[in-house]
N, C-alpha and C. Protein backbone atom coordinates (compact mmCIF):
# COMPACT_ATOMS: atom_id res chain seq x y z
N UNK A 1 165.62 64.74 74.12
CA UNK A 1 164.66 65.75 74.58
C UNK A 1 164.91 67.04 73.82
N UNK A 2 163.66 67.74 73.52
CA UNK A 2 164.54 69.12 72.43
C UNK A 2 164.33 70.30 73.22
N UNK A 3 165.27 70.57 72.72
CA UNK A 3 165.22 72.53 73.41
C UNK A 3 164.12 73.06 73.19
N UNK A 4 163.88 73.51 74.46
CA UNK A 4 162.80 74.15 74.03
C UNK A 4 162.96 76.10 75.00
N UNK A 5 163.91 76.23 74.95
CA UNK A 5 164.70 77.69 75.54
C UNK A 5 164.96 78.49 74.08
N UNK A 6 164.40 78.68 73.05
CA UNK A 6 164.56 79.66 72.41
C UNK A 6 163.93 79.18 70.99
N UNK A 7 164.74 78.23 70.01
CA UNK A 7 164.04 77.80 68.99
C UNK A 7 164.44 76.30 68.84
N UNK A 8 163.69 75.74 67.67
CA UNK A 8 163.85 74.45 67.83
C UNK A 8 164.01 74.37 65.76
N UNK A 9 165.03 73.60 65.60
CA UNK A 9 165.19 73.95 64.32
C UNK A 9 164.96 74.65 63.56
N UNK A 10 165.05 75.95 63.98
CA UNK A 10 164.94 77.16 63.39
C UNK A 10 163.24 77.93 64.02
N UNK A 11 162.45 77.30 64.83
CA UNK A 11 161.18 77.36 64.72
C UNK A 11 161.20 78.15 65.88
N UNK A 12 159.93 79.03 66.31
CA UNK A 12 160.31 79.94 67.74
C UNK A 12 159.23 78.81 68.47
N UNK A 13 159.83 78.63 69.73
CA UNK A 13 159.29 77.71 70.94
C UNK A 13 158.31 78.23 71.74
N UNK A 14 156.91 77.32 71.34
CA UNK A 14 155.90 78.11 72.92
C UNK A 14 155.73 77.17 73.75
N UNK A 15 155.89 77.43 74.91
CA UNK A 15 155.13 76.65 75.92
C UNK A 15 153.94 76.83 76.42
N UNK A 16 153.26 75.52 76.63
CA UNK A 16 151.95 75.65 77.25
C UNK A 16 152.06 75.26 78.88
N UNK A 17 151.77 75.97 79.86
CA UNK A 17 151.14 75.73 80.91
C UNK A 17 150.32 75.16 81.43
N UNK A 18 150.46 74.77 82.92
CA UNK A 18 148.87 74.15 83.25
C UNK A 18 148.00 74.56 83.12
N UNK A 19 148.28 76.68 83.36
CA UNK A 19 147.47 77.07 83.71
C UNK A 19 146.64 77.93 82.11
N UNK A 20 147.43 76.78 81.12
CA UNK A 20 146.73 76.95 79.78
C UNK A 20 147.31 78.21 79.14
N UNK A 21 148.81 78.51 80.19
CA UNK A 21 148.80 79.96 78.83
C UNK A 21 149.79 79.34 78.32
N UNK A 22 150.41 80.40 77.51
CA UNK A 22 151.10 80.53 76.61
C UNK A 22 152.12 81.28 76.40
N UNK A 23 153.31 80.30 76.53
CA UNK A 23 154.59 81.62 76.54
C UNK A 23 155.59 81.32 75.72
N UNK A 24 156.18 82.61 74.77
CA UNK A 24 156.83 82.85 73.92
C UNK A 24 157.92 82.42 74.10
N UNK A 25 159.13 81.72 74.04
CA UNK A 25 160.28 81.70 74.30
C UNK A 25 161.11 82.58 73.71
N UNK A 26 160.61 83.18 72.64
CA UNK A 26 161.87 84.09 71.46
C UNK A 26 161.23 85.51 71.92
N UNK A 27 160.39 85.67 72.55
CA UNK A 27 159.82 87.09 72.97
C UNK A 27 159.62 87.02 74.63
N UNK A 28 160.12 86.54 74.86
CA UNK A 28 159.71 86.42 76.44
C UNK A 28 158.48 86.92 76.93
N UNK A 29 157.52 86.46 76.34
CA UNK A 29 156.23 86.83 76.51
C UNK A 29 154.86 86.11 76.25
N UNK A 30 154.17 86.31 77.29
CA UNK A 30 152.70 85.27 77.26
C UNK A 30 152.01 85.69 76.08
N UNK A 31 151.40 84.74 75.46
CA UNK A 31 151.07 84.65 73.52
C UNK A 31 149.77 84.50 73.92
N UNK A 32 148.74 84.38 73.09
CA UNK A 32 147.45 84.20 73.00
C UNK A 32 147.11 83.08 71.96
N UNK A 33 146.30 82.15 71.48
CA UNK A 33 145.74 81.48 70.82
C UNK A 33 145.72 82.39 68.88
N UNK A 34 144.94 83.53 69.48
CA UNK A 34 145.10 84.82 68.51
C UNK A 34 146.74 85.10 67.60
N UNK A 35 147.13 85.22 68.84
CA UNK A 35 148.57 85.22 68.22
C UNK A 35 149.80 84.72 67.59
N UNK A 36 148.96 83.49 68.09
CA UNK A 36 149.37 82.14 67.29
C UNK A 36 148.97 82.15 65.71
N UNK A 37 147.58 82.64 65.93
CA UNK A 37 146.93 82.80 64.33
C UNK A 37 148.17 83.49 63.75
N UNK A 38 148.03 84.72 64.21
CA UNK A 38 148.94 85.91 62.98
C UNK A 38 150.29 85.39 62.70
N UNK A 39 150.85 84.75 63.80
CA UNK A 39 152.08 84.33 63.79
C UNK A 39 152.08 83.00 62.09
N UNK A 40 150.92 82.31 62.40
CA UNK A 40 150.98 81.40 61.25
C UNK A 40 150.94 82.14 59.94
N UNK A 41 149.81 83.37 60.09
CA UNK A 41 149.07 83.95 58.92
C UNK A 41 150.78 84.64 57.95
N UNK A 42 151.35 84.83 58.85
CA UNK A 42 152.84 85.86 59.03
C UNK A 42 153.82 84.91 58.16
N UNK A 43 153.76 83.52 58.62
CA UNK A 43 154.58 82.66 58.12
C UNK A 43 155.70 82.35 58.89
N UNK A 44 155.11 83.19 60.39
CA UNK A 44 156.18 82.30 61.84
C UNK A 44 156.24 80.76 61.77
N UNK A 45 157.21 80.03 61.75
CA UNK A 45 156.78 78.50 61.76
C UNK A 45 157.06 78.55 63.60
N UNK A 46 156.61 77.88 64.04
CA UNK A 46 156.35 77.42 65.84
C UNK A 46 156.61 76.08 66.22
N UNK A 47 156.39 75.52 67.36
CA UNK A 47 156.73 74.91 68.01
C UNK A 47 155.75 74.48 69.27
N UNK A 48 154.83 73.87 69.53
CA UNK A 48 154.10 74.27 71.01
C UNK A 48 154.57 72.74 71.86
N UNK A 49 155.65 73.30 72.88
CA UNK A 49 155.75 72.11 73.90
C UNK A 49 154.90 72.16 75.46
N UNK A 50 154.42 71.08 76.24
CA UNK A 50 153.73 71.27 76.99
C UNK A 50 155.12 71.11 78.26
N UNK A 51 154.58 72.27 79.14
CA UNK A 51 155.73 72.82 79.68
C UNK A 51 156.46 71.64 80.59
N UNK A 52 155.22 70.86 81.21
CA UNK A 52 156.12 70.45 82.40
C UNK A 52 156.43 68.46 81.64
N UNK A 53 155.65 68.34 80.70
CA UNK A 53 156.21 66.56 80.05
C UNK A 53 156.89 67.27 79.28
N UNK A 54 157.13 68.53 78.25
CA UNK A 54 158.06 68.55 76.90
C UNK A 54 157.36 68.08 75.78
N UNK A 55 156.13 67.39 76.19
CA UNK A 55 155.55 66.94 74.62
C UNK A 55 155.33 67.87 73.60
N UNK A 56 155.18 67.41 72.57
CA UNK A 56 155.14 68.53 71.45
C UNK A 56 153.26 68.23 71.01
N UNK A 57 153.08 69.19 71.62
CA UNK A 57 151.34 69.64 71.07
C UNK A 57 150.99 70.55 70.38
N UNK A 58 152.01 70.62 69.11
CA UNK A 58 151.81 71.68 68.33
C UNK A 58 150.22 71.31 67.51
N UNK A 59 149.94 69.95 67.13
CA UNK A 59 148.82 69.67 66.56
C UNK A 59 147.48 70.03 67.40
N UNK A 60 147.73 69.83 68.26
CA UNK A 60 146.30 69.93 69.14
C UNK A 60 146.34 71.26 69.36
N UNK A 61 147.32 72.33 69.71
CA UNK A 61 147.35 73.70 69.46
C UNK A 61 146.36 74.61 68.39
N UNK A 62 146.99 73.76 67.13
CA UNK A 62 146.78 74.59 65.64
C UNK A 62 145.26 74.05 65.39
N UNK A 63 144.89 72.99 66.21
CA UNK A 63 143.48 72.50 65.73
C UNK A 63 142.57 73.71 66.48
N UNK A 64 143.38 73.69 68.05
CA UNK A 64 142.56 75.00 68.96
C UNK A 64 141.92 75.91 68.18
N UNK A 65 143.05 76.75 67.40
CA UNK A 65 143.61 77.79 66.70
C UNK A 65 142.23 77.33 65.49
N UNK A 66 142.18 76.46 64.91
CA UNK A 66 140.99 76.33 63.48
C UNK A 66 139.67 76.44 64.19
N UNK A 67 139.20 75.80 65.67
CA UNK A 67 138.45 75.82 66.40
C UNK A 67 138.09 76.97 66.42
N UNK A 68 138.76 77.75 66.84
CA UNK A 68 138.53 79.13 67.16
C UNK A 68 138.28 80.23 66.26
N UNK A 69 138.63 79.90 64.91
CA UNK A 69 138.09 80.72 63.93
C UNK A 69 137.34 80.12 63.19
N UNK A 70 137.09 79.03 63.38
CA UNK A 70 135.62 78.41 63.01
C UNK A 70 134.70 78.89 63.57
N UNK A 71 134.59 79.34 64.81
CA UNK A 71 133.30 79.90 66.00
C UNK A 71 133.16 81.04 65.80
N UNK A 72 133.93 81.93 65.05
CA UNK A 72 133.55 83.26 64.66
C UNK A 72 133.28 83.57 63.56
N UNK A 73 132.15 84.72 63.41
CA UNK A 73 130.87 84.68 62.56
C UNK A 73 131.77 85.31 61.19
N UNK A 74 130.99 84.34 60.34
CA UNK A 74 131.63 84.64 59.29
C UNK A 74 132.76 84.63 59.19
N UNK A 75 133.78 83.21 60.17
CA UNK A 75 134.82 83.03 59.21
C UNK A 75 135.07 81.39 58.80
N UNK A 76 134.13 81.07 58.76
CA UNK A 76 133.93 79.28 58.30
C UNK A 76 134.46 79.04 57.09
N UNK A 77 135.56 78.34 57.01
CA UNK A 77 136.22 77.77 55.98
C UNK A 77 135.84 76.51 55.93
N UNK A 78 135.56 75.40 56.63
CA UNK A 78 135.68 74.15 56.37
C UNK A 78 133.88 73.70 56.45
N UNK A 79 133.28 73.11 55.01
CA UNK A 79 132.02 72.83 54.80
C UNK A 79 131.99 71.73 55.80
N UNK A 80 130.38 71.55 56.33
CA UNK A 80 129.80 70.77 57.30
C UNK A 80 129.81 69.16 56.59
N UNK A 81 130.06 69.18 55.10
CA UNK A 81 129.70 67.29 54.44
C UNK A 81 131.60 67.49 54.44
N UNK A 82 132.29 68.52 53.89
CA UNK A 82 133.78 68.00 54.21
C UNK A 82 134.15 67.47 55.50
N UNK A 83 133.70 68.14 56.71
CA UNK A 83 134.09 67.81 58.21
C UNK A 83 133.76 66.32 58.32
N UNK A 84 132.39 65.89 58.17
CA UNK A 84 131.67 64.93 57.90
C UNK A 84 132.38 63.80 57.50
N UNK A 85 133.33 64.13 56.32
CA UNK A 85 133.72 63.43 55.70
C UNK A 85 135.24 62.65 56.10
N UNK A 86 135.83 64.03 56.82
CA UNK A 86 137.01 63.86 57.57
C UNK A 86 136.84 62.95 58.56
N UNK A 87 135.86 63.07 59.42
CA UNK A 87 135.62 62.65 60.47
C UNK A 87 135.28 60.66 59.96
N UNK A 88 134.93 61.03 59.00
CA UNK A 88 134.50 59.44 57.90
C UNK A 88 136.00 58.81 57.95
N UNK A 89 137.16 58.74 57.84
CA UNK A 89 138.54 58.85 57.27
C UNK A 89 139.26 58.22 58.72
N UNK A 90 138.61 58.78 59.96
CA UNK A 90 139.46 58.37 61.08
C UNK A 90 138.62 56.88 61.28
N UNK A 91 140.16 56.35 61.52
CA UNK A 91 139.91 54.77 61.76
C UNK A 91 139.94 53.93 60.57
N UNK A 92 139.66 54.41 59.27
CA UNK A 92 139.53 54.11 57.48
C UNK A 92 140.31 52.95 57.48
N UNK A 93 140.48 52.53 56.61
CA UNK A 93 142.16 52.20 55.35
C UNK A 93 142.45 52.92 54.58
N UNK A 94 141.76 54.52 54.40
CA UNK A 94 142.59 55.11 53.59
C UNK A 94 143.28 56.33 54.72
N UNK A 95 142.69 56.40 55.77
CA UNK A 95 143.27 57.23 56.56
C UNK A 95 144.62 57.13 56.62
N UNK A 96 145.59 56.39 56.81
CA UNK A 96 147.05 56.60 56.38
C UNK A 96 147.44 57.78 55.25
N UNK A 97 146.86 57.90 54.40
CA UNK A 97 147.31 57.79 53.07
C UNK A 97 146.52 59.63 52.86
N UNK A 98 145.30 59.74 53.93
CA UNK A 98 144.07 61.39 53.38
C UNK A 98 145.68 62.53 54.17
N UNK A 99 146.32 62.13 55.12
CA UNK A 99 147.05 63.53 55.71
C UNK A 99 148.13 64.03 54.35
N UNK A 100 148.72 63.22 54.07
CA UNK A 100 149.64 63.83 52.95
C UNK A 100 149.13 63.98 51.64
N UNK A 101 148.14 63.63 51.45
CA UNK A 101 146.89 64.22 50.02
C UNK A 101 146.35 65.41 50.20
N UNK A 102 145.82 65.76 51.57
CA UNK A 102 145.56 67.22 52.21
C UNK A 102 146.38 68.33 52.14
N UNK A 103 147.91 67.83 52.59
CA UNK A 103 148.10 68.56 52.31
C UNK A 103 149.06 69.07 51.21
N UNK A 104 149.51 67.86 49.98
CA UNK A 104 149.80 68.41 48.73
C UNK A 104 148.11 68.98 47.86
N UNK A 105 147.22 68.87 48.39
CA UNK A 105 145.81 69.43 47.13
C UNK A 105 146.29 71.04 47.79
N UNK A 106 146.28 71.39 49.50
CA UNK A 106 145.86 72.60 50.01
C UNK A 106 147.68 73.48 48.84
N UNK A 107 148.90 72.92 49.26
CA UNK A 107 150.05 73.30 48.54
C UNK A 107 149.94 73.73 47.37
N UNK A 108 149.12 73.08 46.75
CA UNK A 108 148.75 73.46 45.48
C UNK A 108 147.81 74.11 44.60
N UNK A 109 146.88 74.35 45.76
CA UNK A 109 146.06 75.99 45.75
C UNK A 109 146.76 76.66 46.21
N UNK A 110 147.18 76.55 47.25
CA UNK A 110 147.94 77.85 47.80
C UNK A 110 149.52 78.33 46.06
N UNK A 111 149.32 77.83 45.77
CA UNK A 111 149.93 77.83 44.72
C UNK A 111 149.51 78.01 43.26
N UNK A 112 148.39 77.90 43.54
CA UNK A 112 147.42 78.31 42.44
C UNK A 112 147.19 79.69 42.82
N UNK A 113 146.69 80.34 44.03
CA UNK A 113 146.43 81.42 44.50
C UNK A 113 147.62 82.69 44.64
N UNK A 114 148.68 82.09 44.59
CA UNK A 114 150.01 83.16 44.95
C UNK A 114 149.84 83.54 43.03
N UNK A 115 149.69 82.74 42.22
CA UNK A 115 150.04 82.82 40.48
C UNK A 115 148.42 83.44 40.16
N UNK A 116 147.82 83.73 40.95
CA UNK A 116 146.29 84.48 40.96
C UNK A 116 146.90 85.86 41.15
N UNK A 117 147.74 86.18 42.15
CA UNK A 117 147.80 87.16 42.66
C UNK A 117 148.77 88.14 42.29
N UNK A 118 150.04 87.21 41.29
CA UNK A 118 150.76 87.93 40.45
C UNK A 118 149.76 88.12 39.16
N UNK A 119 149.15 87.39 38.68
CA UNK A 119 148.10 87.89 37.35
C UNK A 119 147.45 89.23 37.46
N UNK A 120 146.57 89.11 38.80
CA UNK A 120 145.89 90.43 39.33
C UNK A 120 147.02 91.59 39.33
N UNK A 121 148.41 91.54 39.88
CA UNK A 121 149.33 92.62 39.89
C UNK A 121 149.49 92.89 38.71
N UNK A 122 149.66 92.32 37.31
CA UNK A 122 149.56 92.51 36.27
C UNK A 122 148.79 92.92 35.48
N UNK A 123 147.59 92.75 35.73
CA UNK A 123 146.47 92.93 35.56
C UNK A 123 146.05 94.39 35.85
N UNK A 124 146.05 94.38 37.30
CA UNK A 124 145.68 95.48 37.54
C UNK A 124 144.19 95.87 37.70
N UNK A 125 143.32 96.69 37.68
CA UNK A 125 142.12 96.70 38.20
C UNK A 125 141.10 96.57 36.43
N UNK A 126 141.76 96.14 35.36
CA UNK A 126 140.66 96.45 34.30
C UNK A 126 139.79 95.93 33.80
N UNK A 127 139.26 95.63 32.98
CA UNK A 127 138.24 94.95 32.46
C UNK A 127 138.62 93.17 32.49
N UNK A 128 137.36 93.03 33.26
CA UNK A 128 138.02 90.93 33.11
C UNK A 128 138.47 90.60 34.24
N UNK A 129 138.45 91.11 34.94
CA UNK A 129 139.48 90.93 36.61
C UNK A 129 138.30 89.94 37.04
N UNK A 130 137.11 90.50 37.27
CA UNK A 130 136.16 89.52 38.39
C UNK A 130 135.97 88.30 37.27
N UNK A 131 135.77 88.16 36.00
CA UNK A 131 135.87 86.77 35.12
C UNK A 131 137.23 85.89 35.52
N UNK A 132 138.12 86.48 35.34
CA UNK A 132 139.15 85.70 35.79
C UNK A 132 139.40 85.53 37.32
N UNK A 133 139.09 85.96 38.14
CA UNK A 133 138.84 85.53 39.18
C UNK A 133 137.87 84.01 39.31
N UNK A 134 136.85 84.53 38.95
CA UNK A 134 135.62 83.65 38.98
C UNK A 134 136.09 82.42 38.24
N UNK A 135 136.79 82.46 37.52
CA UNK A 135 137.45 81.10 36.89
C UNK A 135 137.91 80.15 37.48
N UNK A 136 139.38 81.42 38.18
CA UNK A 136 139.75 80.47 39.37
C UNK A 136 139.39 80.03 40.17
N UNK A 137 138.39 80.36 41.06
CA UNK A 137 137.77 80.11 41.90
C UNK A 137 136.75 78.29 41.17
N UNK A 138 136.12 78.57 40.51
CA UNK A 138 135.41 77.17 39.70
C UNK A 138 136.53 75.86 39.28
N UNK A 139 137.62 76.85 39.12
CA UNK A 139 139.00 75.30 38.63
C UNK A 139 139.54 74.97 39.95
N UNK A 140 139.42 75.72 41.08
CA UNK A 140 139.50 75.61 42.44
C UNK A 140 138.79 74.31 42.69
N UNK A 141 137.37 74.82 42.92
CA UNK A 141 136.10 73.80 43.06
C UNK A 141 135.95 72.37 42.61
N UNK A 142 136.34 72.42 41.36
CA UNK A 142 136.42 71.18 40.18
C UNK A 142 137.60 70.74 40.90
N UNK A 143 138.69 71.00 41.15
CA UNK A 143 139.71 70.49 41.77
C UNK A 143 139.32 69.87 42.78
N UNK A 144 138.80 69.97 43.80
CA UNK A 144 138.40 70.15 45.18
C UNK A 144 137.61 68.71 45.01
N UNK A 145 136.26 68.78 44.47
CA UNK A 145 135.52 67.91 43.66
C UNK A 145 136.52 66.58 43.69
N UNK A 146 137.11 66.82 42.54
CA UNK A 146 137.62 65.63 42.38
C UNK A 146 138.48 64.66 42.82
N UNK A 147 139.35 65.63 43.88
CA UNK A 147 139.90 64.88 45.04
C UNK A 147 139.19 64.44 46.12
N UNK A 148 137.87 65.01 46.60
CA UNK A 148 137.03 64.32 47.65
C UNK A 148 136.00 62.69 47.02
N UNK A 149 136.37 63.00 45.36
CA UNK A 149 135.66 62.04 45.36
C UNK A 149 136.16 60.81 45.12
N UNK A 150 137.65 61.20 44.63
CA UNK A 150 138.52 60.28 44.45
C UNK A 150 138.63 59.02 45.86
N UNK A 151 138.41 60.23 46.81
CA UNK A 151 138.85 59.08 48.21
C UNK A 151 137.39 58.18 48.47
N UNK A 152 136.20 58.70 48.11
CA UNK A 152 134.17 58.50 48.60
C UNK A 152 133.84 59.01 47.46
N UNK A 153 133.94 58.11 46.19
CA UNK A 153 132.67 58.59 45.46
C UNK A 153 131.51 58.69 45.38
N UNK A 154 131.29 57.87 46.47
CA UNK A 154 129.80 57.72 46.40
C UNK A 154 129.37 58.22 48.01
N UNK A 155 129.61 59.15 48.10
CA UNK A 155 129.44 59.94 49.68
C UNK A 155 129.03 61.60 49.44
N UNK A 156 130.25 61.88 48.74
CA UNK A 156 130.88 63.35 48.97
C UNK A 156 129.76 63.98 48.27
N UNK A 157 129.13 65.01 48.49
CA UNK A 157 128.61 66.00 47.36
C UNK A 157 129.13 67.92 47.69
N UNK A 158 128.90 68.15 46.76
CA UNK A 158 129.42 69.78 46.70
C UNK A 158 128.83 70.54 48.08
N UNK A 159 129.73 71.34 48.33
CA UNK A 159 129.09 71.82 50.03
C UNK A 159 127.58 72.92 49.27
N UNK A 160 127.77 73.40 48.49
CA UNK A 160 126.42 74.15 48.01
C UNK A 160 124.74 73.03 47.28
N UNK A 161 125.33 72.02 47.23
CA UNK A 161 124.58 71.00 47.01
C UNK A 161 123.67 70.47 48.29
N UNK A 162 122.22 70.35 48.06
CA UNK A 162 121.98 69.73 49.68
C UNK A 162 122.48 68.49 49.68
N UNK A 163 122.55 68.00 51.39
CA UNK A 163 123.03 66.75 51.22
C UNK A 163 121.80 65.63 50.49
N UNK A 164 122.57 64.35 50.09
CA UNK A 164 121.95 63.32 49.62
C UNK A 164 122.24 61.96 49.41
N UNK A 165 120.90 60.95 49.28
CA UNK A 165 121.22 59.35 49.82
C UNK A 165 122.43 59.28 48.75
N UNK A 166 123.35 58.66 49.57
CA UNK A 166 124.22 58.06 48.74
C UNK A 166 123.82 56.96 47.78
N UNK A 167 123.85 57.12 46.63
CA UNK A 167 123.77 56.40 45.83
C UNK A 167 123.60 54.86 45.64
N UNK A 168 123.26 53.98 44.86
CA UNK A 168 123.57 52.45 45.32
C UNK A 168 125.09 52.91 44.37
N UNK A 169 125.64 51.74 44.28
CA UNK A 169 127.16 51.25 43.96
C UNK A 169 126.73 51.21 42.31
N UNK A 170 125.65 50.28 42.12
CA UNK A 170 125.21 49.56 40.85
C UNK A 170 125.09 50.86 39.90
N UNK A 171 124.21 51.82 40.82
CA UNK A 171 123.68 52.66 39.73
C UNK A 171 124.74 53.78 39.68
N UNK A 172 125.39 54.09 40.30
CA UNK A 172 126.88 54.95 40.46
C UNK A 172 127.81 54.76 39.28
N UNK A 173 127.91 53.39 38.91
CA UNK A 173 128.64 52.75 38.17
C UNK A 173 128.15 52.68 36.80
N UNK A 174 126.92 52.27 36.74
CA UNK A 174 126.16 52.52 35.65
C UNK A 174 125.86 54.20 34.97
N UNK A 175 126.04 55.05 35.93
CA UNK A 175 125.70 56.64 35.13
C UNK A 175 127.22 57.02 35.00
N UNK A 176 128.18 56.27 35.51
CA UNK A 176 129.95 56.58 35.25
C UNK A 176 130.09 56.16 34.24
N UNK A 177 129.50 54.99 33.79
CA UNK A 177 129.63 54.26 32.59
C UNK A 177 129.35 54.46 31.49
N UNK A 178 127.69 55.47 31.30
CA UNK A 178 127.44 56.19 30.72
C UNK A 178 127.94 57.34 30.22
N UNK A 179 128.07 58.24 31.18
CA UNK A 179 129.35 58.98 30.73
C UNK A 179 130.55 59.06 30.48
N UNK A 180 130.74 57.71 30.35
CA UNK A 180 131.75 57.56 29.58
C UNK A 180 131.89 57.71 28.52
N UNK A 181 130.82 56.40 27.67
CA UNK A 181 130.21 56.06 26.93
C UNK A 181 129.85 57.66 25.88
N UNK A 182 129.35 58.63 26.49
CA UNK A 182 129.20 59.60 25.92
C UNK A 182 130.33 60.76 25.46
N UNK A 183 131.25 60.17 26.01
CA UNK A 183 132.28 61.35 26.47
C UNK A 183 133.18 60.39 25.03
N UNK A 184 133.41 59.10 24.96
CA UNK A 184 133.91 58.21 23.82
C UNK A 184 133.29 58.91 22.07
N UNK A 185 131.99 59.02 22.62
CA UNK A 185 130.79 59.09 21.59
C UNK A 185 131.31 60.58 20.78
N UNK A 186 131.47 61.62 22.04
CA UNK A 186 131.48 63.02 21.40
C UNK A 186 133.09 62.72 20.66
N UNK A 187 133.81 61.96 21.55
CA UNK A 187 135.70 62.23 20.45
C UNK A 187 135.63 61.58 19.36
N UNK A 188 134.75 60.73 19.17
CA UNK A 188 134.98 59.88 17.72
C UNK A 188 133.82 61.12 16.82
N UNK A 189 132.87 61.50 17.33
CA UNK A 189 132.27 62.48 16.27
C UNK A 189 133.45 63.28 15.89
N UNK A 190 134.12 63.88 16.64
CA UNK A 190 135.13 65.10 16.25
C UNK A 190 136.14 64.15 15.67
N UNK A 191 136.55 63.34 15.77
CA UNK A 191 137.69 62.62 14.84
C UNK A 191 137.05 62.72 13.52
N UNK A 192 135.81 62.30 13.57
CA UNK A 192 135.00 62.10 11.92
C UNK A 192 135.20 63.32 11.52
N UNK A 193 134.39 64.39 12.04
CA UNK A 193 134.63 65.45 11.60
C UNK A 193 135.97 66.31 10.97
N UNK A 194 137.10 66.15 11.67
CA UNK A 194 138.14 66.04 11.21
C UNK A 194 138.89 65.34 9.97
N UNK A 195 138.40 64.35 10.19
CA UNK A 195 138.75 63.47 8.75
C UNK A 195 137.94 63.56 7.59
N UNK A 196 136.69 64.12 7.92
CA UNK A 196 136.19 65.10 6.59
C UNK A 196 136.31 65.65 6.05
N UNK A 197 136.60 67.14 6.82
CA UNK A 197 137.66 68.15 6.30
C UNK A 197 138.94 67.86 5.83
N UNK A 198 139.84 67.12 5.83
CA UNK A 198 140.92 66.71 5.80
C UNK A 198 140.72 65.98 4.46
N UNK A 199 139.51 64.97 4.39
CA UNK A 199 139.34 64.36 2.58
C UNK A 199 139.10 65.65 1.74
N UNK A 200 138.11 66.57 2.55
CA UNK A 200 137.86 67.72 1.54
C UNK A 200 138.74 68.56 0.79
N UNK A 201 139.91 68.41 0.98
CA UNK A 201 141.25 69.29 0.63
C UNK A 201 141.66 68.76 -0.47
């Protein structure tokens, strides 16, 4: 059974109540849903046990917690065909396999974004800041892209895209194929080209 009187491997302990609140163990004090946010935003790591079984409902907590800033205006992070798509995943055969892909892609923006933010300190406010921004943000996207489609290629489309019939299989395969085909086409031109210049010497 784990402690749950102060911290729990280093983590500060909340309990939940029947009566749905929320209490701090490392502050001796009733927490809010809210406060949970900042506490994450902060880089508090937590703990949420339910007071009177001990279960650990930290997941169903932190989902509260996305719930809840999903419902307020203008702060929607998660597109309506991604949710869609998540929601596609429970029950899957690849569902084993989407929680720890989630969250090495999110690790690795968030890691893309911290090396954004030393550039900008370097940077500083001058010429080129919103281009290079805007970059990142598109190698973001393309990223994003290609891991949703990796799992549903033939599902997923861009959240700024309207939605649309999924594709047949046949013809999916056939315009992949093509571009392939084209993508083969353009490296052997540039090899030629290369080996032109190269006789020309």
């Amino acid at each position: 059974m784990a402690d749950t009187q102060g911290a729990d491997d280093g983590r500060v302990v909340i309990k939940k109540y029947a009566n749905r609140r929320l209490y701090n163990t490392a502050s001796s004090s009733y927490v809010t849903l809210e406060h949970l946010s900042d506490m994450v935003k902060q880089g508090v790591d937590f703990v949420v046990y339910d007071a009177k079984t001990n279960e650990d409902i930290t997941r169903t907590v932190l989902t509260q917690i996305i719930f809840e800033e999903e419902s307020r205006e203008g702060q929607n992070l998660l597109p309506i065909q991604f949710l869609r798509q998540l929601i596609g995943f429970y029950g899957n055969s690849m569902q084993a396999f989407l929680p720890s892909y989630l969250e090495l892609s999110l690790a690795t923006f968030a890691e893309q974004q911290e090396r954004m933010r030393a550039q900008f300190a370097s940077i500083g406010q001058g010429k080129g800041l919103g281009g290079a921004y805007e970059d990142q943000i598109r190698q973001n996207l393309a990223m994003f892209d290609r891991a949703m489609k990796m799992f549903s290629p033939f599902a997923y489309a861009r959240p700024e895209e309207p939605a649309k019939a999924a594709p047949e299989p046949a013809a999916s395969a056939a315009a992949a194929s093509d571009e392939t085909l084209d993508a083969l086409k353009r490296q052997m031109a540039e090899m030629q080209a290369q080996i032109e210049k190269l006789a020309k010497r």
